[in-house]
Protein backbone atom coordinates (compact mmCIF):
# COMPACT_ATOMS: atom_id res chain seq x y z
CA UNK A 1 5.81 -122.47 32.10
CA UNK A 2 6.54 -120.70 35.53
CA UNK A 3 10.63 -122.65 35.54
CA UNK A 4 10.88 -120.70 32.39
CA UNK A 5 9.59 -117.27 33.97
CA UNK A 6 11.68 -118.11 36.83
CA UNK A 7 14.79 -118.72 34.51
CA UNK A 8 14.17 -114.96 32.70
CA UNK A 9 13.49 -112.82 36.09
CA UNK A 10 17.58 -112.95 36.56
CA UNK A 11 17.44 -111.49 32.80
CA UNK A 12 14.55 -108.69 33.13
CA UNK A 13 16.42 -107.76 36.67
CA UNK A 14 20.10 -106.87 34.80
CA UNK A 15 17.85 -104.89 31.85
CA UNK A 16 17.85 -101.79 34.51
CA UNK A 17 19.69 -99.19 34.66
CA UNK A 18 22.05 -97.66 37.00
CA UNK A 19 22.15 -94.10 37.90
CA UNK A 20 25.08 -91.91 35.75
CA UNK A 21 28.21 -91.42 37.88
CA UNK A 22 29.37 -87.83 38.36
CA UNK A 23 33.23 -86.90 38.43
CA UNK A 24 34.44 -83.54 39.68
CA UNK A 25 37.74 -82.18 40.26
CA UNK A 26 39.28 -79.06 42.72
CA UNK A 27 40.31 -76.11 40.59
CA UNK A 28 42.44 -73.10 41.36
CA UNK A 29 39.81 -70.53 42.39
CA UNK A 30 42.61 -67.74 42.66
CA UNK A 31 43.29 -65.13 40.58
CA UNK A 32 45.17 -65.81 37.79
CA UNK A 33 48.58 -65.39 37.39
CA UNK A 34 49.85 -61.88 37.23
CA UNK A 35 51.61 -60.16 33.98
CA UNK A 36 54.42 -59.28 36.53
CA UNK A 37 56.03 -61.86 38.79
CA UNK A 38 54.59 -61.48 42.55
CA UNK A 39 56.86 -59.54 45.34
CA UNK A 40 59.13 -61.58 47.49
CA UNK A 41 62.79 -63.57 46.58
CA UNK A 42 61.92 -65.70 43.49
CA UNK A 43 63.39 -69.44 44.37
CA UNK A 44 62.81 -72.76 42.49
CA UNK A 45 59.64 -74.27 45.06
CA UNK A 46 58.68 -78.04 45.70
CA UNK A 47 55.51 -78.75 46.29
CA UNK A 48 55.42 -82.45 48.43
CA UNK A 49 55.35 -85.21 49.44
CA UNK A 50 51.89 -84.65 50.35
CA UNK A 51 50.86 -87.02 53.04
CA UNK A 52 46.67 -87.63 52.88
CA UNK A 53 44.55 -89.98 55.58
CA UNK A 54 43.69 -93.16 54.14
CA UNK A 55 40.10 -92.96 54.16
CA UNK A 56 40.69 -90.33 51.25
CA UNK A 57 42.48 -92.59 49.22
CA UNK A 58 39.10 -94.15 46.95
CA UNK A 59 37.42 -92.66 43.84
CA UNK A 60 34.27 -91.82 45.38
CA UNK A 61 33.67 -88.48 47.21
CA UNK A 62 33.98 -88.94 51.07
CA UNK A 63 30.92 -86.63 52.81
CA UNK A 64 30.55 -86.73 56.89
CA UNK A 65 27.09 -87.75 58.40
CA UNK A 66 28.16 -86.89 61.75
CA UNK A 67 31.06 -86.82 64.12
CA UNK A 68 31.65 -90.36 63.58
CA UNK A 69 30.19 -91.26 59.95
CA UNK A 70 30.73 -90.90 57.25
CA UNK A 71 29.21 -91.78 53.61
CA UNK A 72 31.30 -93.15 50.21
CA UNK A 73 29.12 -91.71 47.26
CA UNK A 74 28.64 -94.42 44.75
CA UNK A 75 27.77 -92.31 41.72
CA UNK A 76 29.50 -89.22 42.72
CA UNK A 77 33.23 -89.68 42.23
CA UNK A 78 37.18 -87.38 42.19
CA UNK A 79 38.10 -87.66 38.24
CA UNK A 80 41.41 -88.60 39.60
CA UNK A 81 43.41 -89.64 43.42
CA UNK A 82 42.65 -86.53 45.56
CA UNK A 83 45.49 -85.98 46.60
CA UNK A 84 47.28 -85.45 43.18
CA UNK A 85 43.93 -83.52 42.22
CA UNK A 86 44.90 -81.14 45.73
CA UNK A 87 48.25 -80.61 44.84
CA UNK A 88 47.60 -79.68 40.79
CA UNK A 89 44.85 -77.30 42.78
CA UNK A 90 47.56 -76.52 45.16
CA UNK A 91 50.37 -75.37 42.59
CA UNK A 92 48.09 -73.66 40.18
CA UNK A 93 47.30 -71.48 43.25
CA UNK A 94 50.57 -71.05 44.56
CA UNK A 95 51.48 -69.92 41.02
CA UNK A 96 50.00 -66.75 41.32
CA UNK A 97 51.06 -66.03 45.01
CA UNK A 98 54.53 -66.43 45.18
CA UNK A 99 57.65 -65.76 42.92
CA UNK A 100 58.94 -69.42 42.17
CA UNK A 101 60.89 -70.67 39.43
CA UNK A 102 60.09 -73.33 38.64
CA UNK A 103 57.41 -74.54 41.01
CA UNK A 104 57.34 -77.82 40.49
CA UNK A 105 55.57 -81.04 42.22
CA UNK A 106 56.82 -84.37 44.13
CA UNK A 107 58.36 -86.14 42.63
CA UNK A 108 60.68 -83.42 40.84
CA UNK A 109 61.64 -83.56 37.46
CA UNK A 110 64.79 -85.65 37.04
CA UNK A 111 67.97 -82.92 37.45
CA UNK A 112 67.17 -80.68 40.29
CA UNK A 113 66.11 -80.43 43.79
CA UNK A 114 64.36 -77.31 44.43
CA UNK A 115 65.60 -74.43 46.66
CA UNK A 116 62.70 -74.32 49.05
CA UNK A 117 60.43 -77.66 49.59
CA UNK A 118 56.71 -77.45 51.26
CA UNK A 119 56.03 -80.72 52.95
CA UNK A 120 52.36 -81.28 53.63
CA UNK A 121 50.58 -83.67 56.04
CA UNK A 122 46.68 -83.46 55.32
CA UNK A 123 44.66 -84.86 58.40
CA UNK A 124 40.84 -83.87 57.12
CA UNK A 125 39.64 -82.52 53.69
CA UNK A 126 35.96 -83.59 53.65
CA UNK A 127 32.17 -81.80 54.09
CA UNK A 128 28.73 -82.65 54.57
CA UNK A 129 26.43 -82.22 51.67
CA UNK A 130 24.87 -78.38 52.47
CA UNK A 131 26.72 -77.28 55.29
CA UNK A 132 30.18 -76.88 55.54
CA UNK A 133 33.84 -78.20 54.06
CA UNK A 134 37.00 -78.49 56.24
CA UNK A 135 40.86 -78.30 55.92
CA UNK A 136 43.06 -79.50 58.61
CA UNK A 137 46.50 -79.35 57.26
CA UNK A 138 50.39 -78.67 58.95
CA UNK A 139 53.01 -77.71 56.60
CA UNK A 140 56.82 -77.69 56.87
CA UNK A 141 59.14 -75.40 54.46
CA UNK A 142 62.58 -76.94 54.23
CA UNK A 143 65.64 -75.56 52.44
CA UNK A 144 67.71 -77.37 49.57
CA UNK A 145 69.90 -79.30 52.55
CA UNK A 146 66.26 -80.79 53.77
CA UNK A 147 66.56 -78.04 57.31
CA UNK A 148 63.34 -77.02 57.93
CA UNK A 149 62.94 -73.59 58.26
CA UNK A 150 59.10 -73.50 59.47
CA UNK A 151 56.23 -75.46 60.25
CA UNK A 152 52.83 -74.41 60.59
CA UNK A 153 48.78 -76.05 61.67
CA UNK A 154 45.81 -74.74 60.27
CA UNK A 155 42.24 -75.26 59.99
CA UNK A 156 39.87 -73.98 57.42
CA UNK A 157 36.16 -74.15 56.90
CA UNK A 158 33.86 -73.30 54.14
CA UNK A 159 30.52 -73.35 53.75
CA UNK A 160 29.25 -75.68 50.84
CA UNK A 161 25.94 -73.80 49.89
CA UNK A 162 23.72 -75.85 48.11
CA UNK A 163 23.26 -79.75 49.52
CA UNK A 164 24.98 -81.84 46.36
CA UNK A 165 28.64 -82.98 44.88
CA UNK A 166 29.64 -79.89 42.42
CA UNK A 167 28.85 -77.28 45.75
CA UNK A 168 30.93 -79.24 47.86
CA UNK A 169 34.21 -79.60 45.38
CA UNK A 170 33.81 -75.85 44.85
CA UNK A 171 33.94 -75.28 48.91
CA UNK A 172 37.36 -77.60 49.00
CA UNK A 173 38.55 -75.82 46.11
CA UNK A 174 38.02 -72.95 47.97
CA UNK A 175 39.81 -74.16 51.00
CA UNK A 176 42.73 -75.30 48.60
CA UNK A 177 42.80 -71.46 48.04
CA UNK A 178 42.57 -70.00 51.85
CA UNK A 179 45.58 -72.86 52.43
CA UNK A 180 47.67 -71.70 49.37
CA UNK A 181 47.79 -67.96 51.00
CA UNK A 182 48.55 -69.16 54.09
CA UNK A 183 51.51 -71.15 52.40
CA UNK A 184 52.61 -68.24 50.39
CA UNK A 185 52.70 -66.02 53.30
CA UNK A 186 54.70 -68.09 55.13
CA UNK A 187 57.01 -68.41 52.46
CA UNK A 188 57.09 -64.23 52.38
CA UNK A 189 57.91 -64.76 55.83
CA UNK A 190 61.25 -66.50 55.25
């Protein structure tokens, strides 16, 4: 008798269940695109490569326990790679700041290389559950021979609000909006 409740423990143990996973995605939190193009020269705009750190590159939602951990959600996961997630966000944005036609994203669509080309290098786009969500991102604007024409550093921060995974994708969407302006004003720069 107890080999046989020995042999059905593995069995009663697999019977659980496991907590739901969660997906979330960035969205444009702009305002959306205006009836009437927006002020400035209107140029075909590339959006990419976008260069993101490593420890970005997983499914599940990257948080920060400190200065030097940090925490992989199991059940709390990006409904797609982050980084093409941050440049959809990115683009949708940008769509309403700036006069481009078309904007498109890296890769470009076979036939064309765009006039003006953003080139992004991502070195931190995480939070801590509660508190606060960071950017730290450097951009370079090229033209359609590959000069570059600028290149810029910034660092945002937003705070996250409430301590779980839906605040803390709406603070980086957020920051995917602060960064967009900045981009778009140093395109009206040009």
């Amino acid at each position: 008798w107890l080999a046989g409740a020995a042999c059905c423990l593995p069995l009663l143990a697999g019977c659980g269940k496991s907590a739901p996973t969660h997906f979330y995605s960035l969205s444009a939190v702009g305002t959306p695109a205006p009836a009437e193009a927006p002020a400035g020269p209107c140029l075909s705009l590339g959006v990419g490569p976008i260069d993101f750190p490593a420890y970005l590159d997983r499914s599940q939602i990257v948080t920060r326990i400190g200065d030097n951990q940090m925490h992989m959600a199991d059940f709390d996961q990006w409904i797609e790679p982050l980084r093409d997630n941050f440049q959809r966000s990115l683009l949708e944005n940008l769509g309403s700041l700036v006069c481009a036609k078309p904007l498109v994203g890296y890769p470009w669509p076979a036939g064309g290389h765009p006039e003006r080309q953003i080139v992004i290098q991502v070195a931190r786009f995480d939070g801590a559950l509660g508190q606060e969500s960071a950017l730290r991102a450097s951009w370079s604007i090229l033209d359609a021979d590959g000069k570059q024409l600028l290149w810029r550093t910034a660092e945002y921060r937003e705070p996250a609000g409430a301590p779980d995974y839906a605040a803390l994708a709406a603070a980086q969407s957020r920051l995917v909006e602060k960064f967009a302006k900045d981009v778009a004003e140093s395109l009206r720069g040009l």
